[in-house]
PDB file of N, CA and C in Angstrom:
ATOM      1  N   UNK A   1     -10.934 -15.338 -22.782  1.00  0.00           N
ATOM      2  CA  UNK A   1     -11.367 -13.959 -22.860  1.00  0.00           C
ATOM      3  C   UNK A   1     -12.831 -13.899 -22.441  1.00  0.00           C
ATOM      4  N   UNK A   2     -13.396 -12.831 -22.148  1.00  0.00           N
ATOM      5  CA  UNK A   2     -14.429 -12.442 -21.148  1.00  0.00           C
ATOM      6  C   UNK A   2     -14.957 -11.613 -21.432  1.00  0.00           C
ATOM      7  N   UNK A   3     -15.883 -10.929 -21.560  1.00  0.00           N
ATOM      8  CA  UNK A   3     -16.803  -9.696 -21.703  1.00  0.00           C
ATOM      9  C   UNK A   3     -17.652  -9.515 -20.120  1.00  0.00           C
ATOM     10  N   UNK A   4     -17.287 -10.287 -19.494  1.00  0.00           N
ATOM     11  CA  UNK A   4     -18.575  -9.852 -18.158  1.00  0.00           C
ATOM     12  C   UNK A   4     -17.103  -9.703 -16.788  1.00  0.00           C
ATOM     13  N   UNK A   5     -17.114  -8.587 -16.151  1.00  0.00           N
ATOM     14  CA  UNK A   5     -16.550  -8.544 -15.082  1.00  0.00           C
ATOM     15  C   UNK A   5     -17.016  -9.399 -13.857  1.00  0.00           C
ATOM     16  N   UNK A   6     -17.913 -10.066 -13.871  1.00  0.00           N
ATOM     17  CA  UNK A   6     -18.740 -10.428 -12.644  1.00  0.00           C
ATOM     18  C   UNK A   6     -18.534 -11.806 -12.680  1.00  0.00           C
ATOM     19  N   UNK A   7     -18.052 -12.541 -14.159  1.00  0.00           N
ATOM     20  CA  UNK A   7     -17.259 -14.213 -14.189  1.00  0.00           C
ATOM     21  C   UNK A   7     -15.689 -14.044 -13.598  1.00  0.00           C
ATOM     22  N   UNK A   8     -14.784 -12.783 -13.110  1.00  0.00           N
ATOM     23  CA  UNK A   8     -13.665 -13.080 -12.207  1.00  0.00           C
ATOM     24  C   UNK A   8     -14.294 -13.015 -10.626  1.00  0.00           C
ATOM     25  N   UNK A   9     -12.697 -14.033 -10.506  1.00  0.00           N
ATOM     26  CA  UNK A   9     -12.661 -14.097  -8.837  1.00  0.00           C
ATOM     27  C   UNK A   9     -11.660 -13.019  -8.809  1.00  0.00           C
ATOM     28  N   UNK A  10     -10.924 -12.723  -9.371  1.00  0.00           N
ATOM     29  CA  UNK A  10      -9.826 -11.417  -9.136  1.00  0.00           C
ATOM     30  C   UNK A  10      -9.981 -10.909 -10.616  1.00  0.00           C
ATOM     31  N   UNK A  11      -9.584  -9.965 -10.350  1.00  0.00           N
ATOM     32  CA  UNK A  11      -9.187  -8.888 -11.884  1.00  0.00           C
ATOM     33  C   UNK A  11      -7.890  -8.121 -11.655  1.00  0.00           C
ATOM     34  N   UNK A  12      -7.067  -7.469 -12.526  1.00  0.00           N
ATOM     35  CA  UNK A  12      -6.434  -6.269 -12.154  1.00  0.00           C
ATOM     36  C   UNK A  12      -6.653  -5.625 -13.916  1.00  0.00           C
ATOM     37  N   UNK A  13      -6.677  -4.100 -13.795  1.00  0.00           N
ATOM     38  CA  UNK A  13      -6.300  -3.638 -15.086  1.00  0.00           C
ATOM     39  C   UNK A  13      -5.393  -3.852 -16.117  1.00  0.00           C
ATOM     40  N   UNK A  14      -4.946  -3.911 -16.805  1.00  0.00           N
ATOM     41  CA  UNK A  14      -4.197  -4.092 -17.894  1.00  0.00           C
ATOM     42  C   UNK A  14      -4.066  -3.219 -18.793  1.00  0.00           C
ATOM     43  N   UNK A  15      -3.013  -2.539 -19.524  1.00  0.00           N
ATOM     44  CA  UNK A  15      -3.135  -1.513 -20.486  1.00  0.00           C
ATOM     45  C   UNK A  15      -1.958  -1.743 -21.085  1.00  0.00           C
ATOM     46  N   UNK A  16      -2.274  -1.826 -22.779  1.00  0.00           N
ATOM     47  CA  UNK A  16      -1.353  -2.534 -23.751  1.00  0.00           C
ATOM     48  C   UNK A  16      -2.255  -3.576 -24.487  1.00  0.00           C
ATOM     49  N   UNK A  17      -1.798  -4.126 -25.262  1.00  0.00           N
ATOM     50  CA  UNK A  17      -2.649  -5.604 -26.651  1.00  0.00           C
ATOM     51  C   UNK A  17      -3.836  -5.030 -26.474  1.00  0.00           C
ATOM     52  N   UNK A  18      -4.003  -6.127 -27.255  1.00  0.00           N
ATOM     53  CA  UNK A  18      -5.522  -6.033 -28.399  1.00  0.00           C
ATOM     54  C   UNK A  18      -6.045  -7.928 -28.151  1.00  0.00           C
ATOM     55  N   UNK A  19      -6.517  -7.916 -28.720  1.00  0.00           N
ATOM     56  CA  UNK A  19      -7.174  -9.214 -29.628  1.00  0.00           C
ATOM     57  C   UNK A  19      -7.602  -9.241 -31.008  1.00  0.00           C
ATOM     58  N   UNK A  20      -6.901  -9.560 -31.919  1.00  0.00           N
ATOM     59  CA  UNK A  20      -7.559  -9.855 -32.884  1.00  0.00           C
ATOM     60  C   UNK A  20      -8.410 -10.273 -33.124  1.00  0.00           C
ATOM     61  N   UNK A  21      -9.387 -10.468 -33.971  1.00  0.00           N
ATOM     62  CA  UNK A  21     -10.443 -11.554 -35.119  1.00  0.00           C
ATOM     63  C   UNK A  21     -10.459 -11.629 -35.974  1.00  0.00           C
ATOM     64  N   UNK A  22     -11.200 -12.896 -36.232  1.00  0.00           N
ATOM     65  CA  UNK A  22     -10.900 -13.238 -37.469  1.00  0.00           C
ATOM     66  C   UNK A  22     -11.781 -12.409 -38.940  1.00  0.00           C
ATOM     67  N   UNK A  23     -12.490 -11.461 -38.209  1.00  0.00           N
ATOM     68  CA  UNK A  23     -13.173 -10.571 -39.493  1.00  0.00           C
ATOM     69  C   UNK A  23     -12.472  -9.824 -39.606  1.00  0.00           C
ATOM     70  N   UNK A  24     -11.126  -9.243 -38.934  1.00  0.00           N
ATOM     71  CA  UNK A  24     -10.116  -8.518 -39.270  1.00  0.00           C
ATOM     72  C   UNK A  24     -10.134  -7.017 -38.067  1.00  0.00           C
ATOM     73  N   UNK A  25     -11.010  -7.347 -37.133  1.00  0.00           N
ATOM     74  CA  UNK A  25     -11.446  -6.305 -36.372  1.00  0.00           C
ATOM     75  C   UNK A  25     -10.345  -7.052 -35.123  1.00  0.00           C
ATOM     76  N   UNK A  26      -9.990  -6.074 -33.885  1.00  0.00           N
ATOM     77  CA  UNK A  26      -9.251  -6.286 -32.835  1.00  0.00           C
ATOM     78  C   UNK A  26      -9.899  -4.931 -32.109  1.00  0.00           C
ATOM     79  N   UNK A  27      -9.869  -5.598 -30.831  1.00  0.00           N
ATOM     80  CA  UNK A  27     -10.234  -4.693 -29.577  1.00  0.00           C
ATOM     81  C   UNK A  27      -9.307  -5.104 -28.762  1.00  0.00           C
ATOM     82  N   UNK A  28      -9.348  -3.739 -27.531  1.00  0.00           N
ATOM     83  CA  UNK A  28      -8.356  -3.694 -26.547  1.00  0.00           C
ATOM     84  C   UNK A  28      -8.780  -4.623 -25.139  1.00  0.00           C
ATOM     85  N   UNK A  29      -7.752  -5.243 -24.584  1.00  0.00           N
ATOM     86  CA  UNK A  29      -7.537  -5.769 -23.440  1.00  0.00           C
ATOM     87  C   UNK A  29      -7.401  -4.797 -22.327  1.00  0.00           C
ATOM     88  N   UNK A  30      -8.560  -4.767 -21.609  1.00  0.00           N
ATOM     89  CA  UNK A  30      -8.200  -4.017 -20.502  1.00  0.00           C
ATOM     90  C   UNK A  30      -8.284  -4.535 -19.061  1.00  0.00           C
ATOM     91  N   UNK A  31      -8.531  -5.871 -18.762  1.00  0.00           N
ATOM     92  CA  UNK A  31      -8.185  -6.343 -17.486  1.00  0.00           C
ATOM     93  C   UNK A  31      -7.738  -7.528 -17.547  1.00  0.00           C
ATOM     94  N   UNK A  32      -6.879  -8.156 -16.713  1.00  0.00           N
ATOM     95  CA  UNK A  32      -6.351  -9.825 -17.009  1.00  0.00           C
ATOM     96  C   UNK A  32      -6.635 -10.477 -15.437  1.00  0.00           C
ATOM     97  N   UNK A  33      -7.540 -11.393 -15.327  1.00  0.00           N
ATOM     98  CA  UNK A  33      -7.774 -11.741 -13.840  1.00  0.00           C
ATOM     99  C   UNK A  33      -7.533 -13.691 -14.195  1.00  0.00           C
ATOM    100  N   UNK A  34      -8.267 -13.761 -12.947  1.00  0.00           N
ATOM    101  CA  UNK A  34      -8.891 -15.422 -12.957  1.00  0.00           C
ATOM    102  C   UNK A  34     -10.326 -15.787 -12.735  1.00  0.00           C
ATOM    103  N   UNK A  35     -10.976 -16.814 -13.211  1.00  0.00           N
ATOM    104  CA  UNK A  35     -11.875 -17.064 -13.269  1.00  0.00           C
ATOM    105  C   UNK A  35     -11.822 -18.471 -12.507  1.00  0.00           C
ATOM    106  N   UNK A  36     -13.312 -18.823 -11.967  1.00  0.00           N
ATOM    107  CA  UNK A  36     -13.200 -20.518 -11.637  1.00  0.00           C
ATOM    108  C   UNK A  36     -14.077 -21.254 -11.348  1.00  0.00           C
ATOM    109  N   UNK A  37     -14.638 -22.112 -11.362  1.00  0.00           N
ATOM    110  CA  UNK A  37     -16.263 -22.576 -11.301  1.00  0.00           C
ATOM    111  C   UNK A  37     -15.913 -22.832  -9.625  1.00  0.00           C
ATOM    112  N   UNK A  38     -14.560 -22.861  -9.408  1.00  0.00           N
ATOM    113  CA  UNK A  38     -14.791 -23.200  -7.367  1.00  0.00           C
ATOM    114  C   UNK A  38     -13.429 -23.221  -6.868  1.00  0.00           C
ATOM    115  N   UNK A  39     -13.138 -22.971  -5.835  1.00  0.00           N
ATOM    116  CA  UNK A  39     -12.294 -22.628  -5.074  1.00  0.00           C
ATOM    117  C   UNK A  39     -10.952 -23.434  -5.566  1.00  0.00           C
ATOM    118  N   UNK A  40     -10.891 -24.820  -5.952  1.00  0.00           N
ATOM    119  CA  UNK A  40     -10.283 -25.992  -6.380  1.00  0.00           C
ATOM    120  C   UNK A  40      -9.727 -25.697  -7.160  1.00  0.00           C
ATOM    121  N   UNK A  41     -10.636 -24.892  -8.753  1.00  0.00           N
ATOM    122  CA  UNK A  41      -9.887 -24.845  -9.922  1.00  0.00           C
ATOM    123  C   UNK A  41     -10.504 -24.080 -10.505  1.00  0.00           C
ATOM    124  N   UNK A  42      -9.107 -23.038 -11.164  1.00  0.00           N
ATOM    125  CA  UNK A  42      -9.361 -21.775 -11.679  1.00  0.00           C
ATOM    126  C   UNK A  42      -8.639 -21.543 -13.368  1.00  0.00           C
ATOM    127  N   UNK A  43      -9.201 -20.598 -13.831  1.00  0.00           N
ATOM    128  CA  UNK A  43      -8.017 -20.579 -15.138  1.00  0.00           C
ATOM    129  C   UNK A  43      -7.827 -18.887 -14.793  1.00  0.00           C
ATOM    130  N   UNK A  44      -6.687 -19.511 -14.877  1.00  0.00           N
ATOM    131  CA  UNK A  44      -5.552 -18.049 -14.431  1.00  0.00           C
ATOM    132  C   UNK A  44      -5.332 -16.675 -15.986  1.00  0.00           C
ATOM    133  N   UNK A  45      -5.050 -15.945 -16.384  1.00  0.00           N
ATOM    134  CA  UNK A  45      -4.437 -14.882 -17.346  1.00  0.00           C
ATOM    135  C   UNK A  45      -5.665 -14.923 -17.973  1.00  0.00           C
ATOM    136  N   UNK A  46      -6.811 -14.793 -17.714  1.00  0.00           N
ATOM    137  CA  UNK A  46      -7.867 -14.597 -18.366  1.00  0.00           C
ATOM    138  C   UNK A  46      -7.861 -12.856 -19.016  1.00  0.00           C
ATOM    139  N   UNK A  47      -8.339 -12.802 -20.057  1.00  0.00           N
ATOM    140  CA  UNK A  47      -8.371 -11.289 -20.706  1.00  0.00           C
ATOM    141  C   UNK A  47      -9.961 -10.988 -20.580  1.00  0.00           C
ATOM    142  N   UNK A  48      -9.923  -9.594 -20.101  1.00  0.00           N
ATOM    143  CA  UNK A  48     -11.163  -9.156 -20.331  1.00  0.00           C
ATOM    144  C   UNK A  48     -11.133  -7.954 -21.146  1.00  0.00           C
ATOM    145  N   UNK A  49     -11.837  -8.198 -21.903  1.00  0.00           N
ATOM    146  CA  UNK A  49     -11.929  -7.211 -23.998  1.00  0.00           C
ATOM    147  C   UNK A  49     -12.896  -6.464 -23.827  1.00  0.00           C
ATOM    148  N   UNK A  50     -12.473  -5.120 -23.877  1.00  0.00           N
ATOM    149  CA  UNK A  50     -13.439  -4.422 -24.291  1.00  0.00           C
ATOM    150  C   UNK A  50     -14.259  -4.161 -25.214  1.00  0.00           C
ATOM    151  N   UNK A  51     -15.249  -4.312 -25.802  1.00  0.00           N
ATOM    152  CA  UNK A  51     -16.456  -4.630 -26.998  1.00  0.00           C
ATOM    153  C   UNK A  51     -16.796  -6.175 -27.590  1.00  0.00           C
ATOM    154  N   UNK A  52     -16.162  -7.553 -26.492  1.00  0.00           N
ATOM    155  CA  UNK A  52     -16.330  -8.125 -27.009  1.00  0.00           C
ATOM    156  C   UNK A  52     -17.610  -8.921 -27.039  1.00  0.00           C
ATOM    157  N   UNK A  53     -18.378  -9.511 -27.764  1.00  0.00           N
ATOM    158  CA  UNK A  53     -19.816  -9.844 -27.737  1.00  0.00           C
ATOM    159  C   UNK A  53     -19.856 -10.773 -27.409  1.00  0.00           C
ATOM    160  N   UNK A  54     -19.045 -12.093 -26.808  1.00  0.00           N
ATOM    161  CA  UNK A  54     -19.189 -13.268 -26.262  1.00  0.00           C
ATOM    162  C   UNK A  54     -18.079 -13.633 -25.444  1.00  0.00           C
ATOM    163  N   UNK A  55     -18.043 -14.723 -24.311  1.00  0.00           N
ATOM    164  CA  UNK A  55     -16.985 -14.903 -23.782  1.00  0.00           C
ATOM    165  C   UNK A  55     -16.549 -15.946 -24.277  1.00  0.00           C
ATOM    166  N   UNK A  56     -15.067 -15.995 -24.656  1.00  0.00           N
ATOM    167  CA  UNK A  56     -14.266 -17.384 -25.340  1.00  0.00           C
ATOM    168  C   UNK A  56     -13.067 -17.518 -24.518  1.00  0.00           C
ATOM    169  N   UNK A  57     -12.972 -19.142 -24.867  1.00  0.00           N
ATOM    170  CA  UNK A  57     -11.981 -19.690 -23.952  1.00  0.00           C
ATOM    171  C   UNK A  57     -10.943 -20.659 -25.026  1.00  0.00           C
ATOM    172  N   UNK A  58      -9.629 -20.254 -24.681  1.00  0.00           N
ATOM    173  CA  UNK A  58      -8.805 -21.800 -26.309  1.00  0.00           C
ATOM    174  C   UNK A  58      -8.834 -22.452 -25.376  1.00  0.00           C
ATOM    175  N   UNK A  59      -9.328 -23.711 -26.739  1.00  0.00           N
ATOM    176  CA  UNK A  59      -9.501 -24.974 -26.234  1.00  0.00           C
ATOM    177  C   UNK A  59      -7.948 -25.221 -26.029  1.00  0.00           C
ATOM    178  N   UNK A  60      -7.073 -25.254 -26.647  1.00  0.00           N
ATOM    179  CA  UNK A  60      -5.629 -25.625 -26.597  1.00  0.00           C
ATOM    180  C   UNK A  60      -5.426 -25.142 -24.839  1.00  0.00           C
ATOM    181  N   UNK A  61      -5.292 -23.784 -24.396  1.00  0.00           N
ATOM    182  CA  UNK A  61      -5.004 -23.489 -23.560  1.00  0.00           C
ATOM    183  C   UNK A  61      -5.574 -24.552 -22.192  1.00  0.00           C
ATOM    184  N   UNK A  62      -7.114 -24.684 -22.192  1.00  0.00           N
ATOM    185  CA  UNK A  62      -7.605 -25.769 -21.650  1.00  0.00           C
ATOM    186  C   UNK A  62      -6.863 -26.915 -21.467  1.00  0.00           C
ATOM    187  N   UNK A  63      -6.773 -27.713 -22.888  1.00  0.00           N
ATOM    188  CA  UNK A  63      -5.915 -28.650 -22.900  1.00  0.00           C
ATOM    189  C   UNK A  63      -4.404 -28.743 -22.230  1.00  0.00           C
ATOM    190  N   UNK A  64      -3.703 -28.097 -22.123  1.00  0.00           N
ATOM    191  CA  UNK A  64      -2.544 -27.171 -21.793  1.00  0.00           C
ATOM    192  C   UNK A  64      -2.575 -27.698 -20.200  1.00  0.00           C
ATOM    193  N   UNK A  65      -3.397 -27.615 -19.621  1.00  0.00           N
ATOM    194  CA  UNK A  65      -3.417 -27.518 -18.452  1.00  0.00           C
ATOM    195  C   UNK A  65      -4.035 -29.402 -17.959  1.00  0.00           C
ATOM    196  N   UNK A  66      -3.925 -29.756 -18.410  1.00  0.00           N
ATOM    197  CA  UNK A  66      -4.335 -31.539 -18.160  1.00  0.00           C
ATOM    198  C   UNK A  66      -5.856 -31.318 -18.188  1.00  0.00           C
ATOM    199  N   UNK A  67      -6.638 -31.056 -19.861  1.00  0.00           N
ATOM    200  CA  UNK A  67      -8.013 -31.403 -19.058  1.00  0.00           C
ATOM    201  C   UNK A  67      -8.246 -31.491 -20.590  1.00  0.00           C
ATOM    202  N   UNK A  68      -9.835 -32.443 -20.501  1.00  0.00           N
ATOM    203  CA  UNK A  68      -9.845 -33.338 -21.676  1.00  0.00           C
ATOM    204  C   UNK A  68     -11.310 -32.532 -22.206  1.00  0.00           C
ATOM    205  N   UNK A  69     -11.574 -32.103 -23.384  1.00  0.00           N
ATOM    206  CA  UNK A  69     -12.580 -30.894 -23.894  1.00  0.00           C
ATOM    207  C   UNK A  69     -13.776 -32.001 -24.653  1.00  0.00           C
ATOM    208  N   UNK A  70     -14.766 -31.936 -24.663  1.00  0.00           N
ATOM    209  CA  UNK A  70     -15.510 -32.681 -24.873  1.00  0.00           C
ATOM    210  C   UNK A  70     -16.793 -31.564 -25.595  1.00  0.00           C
ATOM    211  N   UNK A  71     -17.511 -31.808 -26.706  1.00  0.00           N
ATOM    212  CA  UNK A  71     -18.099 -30.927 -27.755  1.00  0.00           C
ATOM    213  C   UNK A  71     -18.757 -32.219 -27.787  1.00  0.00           C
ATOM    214  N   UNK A  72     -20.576 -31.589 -27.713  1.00  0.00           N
ATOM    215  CA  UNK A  72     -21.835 -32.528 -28.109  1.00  0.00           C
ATOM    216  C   UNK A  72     -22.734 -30.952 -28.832  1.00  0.00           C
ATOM    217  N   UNK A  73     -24.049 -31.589 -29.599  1.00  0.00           N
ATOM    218  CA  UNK A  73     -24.875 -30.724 -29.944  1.00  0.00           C
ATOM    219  C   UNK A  73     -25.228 -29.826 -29.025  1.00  0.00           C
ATOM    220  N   UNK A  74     -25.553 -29.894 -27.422  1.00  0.00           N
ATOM    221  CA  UNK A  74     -26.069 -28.653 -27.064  1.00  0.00           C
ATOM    222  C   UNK A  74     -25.096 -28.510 -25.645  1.00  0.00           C
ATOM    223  N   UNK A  75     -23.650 -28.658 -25.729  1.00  0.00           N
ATOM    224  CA  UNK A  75     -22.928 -28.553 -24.535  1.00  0.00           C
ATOM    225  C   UNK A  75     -21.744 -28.746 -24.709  1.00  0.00           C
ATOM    226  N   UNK A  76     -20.660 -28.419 -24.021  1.00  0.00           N
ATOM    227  CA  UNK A  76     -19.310 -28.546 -24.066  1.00  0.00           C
ATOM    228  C   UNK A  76     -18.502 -28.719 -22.417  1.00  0.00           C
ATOM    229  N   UNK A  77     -17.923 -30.141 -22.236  1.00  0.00           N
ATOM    230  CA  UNK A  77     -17.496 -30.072 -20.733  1.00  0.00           C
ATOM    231  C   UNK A  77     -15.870 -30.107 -20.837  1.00  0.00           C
ATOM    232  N   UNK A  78     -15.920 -29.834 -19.435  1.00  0.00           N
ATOM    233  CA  UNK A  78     -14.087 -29.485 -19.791  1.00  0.00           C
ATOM    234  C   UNK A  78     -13.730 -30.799 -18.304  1.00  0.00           C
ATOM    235  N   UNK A  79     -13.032 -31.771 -18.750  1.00  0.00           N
ATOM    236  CA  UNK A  79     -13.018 -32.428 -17.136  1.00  0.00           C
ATOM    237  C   UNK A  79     -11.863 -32.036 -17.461  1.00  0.00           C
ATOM    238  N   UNK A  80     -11.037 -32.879 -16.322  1.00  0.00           N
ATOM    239  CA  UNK A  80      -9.527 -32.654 -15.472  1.00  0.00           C
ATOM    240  C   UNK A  80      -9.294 -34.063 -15.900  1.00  0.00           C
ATOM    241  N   UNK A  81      -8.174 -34.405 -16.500  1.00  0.00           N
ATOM    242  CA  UNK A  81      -7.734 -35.525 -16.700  1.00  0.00           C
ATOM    243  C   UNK A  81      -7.257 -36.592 -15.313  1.00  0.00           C
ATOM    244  N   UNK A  82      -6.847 -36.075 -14.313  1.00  0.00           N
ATOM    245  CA  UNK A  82      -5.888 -36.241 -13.244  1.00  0.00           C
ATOM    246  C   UNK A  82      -7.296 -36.829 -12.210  1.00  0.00           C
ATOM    247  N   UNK A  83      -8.399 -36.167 -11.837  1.00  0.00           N
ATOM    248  CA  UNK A  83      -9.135 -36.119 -10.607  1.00  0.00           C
ATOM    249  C   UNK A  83     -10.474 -36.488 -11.842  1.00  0.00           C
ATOM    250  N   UNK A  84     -10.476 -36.699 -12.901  1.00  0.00           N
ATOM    251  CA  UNK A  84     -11.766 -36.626 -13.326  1.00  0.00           C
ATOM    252  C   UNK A  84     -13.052 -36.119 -13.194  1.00  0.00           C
ATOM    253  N   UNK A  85     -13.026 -35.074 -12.444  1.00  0.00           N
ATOM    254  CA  UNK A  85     -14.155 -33.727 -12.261  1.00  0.00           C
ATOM    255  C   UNK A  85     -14.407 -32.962 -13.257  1.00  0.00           C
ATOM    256  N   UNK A  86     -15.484 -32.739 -13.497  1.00  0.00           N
ATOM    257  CA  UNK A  86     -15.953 -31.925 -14.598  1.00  0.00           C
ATOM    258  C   UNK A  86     -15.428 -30.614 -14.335  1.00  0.00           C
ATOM    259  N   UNK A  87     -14.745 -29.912 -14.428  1.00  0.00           N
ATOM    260  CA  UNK A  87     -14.226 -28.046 -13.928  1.00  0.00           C
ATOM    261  C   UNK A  87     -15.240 -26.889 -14.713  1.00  0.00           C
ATOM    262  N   UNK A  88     -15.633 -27.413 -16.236  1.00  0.00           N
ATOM    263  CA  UNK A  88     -16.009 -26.438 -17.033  1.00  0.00           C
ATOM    264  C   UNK A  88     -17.244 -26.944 -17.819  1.00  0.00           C
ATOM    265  N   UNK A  89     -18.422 -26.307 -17.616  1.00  0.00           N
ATOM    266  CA  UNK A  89     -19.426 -26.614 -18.771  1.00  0.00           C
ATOM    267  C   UNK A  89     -20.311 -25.621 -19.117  1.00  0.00           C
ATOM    268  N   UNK A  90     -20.011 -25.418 -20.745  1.00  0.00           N
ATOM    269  CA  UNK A  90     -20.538 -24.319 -20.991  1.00  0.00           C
ATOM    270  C   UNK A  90     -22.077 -25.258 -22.544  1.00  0.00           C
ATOM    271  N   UNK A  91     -22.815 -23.682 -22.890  1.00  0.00           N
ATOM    272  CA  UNK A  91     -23.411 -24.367 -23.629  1.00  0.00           C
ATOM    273  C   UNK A  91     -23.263 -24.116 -24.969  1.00  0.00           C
TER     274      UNK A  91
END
């Protein structure tokens, strides 16, 4: 999920769901695109939420897709199990 239109490579609208949280609040989904650090590799059904205050990604879903999630104090990388390229690093 996404809050910034300008992290897809495609978008289309969407109308229908929500997202829950866990403070008990849910906002609406209003676009589902792809995102991708490069032409190579993308993560596809991305949601973009209206009011949401940060962009989040499941780690499961990550995983899901052959890639190994890695969490340090000031960074988080996402490689590809298969080609061993880093695809994702956030902070």
């Amino acid at each position: 999920m996404t809050r910034d239109k300008s992290k897809f490579l495609s978008l289309a609208a969407f109308e229908g769901g929500g997202v829950a949280f866990g403070n008990g609040k849910s906002e609406k989904i209003i676009g589902v695109g792809k995102i991708c650090k490069s032409l190579s590799y993308s993560i596809d059904n991305v949601y973009l939420v209206d009011g949401l205050q940060h962009n989040l990604l499941s780690v499961s879903q990550l995983c899901d897709r052959d890639n190994y999630v890695e969490f340090s104090s000031d960074q988080c990388l996402v490689t590809n199990v298969k080609s061993g390229d880093v695809v994702l690093k956030g902070n």
